[in-house]
C-alpha atoms as a PDB file:
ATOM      1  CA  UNK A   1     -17.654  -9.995   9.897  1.00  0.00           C
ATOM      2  CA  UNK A   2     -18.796  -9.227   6.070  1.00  0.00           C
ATOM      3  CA  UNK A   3     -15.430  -9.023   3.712  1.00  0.00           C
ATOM      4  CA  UNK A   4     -17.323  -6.379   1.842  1.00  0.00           C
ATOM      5  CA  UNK A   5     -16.510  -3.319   4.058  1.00  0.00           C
ATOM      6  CA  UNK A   6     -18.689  -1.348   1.808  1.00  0.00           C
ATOM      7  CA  UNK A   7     -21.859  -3.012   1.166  1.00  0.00           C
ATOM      8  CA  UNK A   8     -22.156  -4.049   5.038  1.00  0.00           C
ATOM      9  CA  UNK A   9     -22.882  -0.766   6.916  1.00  0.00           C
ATOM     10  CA  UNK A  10     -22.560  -2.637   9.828  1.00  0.00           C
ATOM     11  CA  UNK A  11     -18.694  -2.474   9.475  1.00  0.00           C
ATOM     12  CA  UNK A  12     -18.488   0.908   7.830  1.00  0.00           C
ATOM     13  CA  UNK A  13     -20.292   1.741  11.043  1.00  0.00           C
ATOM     14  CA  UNK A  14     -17.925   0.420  13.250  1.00  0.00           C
ATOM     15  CA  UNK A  15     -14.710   1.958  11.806  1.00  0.00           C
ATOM     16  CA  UNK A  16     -16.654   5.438  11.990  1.00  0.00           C
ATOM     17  CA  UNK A  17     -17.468   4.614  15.310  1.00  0.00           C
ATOM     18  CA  UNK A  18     -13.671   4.062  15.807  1.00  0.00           C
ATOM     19  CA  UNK A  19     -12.781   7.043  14.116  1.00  0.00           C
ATOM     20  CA  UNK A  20     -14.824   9.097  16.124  1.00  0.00           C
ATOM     21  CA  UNK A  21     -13.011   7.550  19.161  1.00  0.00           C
ATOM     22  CA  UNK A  22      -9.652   7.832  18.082  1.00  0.00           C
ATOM     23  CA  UNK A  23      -9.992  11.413  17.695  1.00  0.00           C
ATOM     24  CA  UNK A  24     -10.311  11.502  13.684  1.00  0.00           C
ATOM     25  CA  UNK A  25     -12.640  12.969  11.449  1.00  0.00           C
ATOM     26  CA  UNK A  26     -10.828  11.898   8.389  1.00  0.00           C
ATOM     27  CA  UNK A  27      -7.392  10.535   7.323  1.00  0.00           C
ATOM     28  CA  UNK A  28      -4.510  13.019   8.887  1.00  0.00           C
ATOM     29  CA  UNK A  29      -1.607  14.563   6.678  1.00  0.00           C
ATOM     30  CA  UNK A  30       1.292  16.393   8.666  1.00  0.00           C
ATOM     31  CA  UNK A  31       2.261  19.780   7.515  1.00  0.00           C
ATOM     32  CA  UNK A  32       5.449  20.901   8.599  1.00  0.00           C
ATOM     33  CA  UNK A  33       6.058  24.652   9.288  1.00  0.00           C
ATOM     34  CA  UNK A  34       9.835  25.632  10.225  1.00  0.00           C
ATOM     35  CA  UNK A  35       9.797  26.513  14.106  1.00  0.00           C
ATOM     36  CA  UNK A  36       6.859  24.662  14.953  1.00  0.00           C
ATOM     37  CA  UNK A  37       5.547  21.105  15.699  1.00  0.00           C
ATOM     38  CA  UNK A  38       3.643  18.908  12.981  1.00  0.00           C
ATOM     39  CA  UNK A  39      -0.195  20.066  12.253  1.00  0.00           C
ATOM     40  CA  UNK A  40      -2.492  17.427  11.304  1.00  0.00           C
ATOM     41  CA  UNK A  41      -4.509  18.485   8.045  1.00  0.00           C
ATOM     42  CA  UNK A  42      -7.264  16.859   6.329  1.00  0.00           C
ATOM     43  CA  UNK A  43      -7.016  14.353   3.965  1.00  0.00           C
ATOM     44  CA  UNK A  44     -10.338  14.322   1.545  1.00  0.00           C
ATOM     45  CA  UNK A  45     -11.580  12.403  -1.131  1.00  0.00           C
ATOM     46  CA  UNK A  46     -14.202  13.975  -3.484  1.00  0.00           C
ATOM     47  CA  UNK A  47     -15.126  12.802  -6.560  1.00  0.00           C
ATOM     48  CA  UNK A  48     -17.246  14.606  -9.498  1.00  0.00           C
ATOM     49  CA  UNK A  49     -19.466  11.850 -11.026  1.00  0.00           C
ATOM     50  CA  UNK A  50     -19.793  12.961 -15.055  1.00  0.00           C
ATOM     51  CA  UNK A  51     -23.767  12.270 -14.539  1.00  0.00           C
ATOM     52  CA  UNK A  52     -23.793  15.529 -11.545  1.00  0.00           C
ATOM     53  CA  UNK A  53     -21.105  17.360 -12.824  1.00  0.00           C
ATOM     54  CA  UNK A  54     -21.521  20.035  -9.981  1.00  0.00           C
ATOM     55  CA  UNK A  55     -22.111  17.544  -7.047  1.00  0.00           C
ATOM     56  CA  UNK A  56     -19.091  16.598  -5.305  1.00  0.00           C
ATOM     57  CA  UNK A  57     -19.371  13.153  -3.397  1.00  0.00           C
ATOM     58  CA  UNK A  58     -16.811  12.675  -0.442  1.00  0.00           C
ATOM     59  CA  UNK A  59     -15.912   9.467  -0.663  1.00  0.00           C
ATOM     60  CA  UNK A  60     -12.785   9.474   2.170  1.00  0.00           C
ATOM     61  CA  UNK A  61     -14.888   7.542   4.659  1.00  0.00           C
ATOM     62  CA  UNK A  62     -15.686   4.801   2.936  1.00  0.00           C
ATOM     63  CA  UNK A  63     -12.218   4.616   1.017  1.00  0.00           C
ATOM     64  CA  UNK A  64     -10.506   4.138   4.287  1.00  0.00           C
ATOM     65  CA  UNK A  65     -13.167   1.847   5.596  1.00  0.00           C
ATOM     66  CA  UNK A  66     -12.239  -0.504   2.510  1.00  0.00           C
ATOM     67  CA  UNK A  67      -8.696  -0.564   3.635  1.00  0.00           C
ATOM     68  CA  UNK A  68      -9.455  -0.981   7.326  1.00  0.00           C
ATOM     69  CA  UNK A  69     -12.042  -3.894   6.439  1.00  0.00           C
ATOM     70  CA  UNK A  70      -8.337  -5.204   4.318  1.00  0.00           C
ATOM     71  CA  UNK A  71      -6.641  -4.899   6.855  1.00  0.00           C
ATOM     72  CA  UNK A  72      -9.014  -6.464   9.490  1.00  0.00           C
ATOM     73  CA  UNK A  73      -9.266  -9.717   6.641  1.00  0.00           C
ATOM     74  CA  UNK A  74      -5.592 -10.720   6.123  1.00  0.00           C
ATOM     75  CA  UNK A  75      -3.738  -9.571   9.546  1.00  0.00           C
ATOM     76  CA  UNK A  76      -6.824  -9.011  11.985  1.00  0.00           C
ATOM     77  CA  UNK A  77      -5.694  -6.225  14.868  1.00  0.00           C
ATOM     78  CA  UNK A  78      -8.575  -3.964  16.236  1.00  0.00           C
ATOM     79  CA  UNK A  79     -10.781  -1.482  14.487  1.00  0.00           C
ATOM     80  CA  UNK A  80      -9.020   1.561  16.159  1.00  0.00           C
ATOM     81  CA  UNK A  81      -5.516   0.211  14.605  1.00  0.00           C
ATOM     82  CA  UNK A  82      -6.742  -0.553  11.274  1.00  0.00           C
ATOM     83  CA  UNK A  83      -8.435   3.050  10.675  1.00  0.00           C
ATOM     84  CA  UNK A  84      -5.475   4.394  12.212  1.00  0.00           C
ATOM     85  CA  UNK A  85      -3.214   2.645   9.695  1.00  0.00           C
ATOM     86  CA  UNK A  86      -5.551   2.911   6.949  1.00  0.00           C
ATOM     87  CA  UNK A  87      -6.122   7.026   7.600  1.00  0.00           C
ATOM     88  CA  UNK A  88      -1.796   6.261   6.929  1.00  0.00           C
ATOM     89  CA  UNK A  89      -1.763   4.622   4.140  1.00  0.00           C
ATOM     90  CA  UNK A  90      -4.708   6.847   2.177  1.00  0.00           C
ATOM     91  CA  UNK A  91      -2.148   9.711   3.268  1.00  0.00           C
ATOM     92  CA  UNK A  92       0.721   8.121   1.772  1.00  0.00           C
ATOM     93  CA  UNK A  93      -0.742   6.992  -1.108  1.00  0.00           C
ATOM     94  CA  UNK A  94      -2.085  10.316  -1.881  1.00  0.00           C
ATOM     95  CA  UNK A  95       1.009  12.053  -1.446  1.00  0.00           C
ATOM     96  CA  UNK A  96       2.742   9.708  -3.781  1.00  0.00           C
ATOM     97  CA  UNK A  97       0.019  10.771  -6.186  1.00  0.00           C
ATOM     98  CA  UNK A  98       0.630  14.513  -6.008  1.00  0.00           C
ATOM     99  CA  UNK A  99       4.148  14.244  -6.498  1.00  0.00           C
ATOM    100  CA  UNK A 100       3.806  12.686  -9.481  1.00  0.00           C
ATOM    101  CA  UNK A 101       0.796  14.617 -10.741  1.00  0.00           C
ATOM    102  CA  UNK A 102       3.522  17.522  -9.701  1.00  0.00           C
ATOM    103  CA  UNK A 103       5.944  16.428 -11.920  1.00  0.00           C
ATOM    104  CA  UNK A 104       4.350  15.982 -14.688  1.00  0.00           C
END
């Protein structure tokens, strides 16, 4: 397989496909609610190129493809585990990034 998740659409196509069969449409946060079990909630990436300034492109796809296709390249595993861990990471990584945002 290509190392460049995101010029082969081959591979981006594959960890959709994967995606689809694990259940996920994107990458899954967990909200917590007192009383009740976890919710999943979507995790999104948009971003506003400055050349549309009122198109937003979501880019969460083909962000988690790129770490999946990481993944895949230095530990190997299966396409459903690497989204699955990827979707994680994106989550994590986010969260990290709106706490600090947050706090400043």
């Amino acid at each position: 397989m290509s190392p460049h998740a995101l010029t082969n659409p081959g591979r981006t196509q594959l960890n959709r496909s994967a995606a689809r069969r694990s259940g996920s449409q994107h990458g899954t946060a967990t909200t917590l609610h007192a009383g009740s079990p976890p919710q999943p909630r979507p995790v999104r990436i948009v971003i506003h190129p400055a050349a549309a300034a009122g198109l937003g492109i979501d880019v969460t796809r083909e962000v988690t493809s790129a770490i999946a296709d990481i993944l895949w390249r230095h530990y190997g595993g299966n396409e459903v585990l690497n989204w699955l861990e990827a979707e994680r990471l994106l989550q994590q990584s986010l969260s990290a990034l709106r706490t600090i945002a947050a706090a400043s």
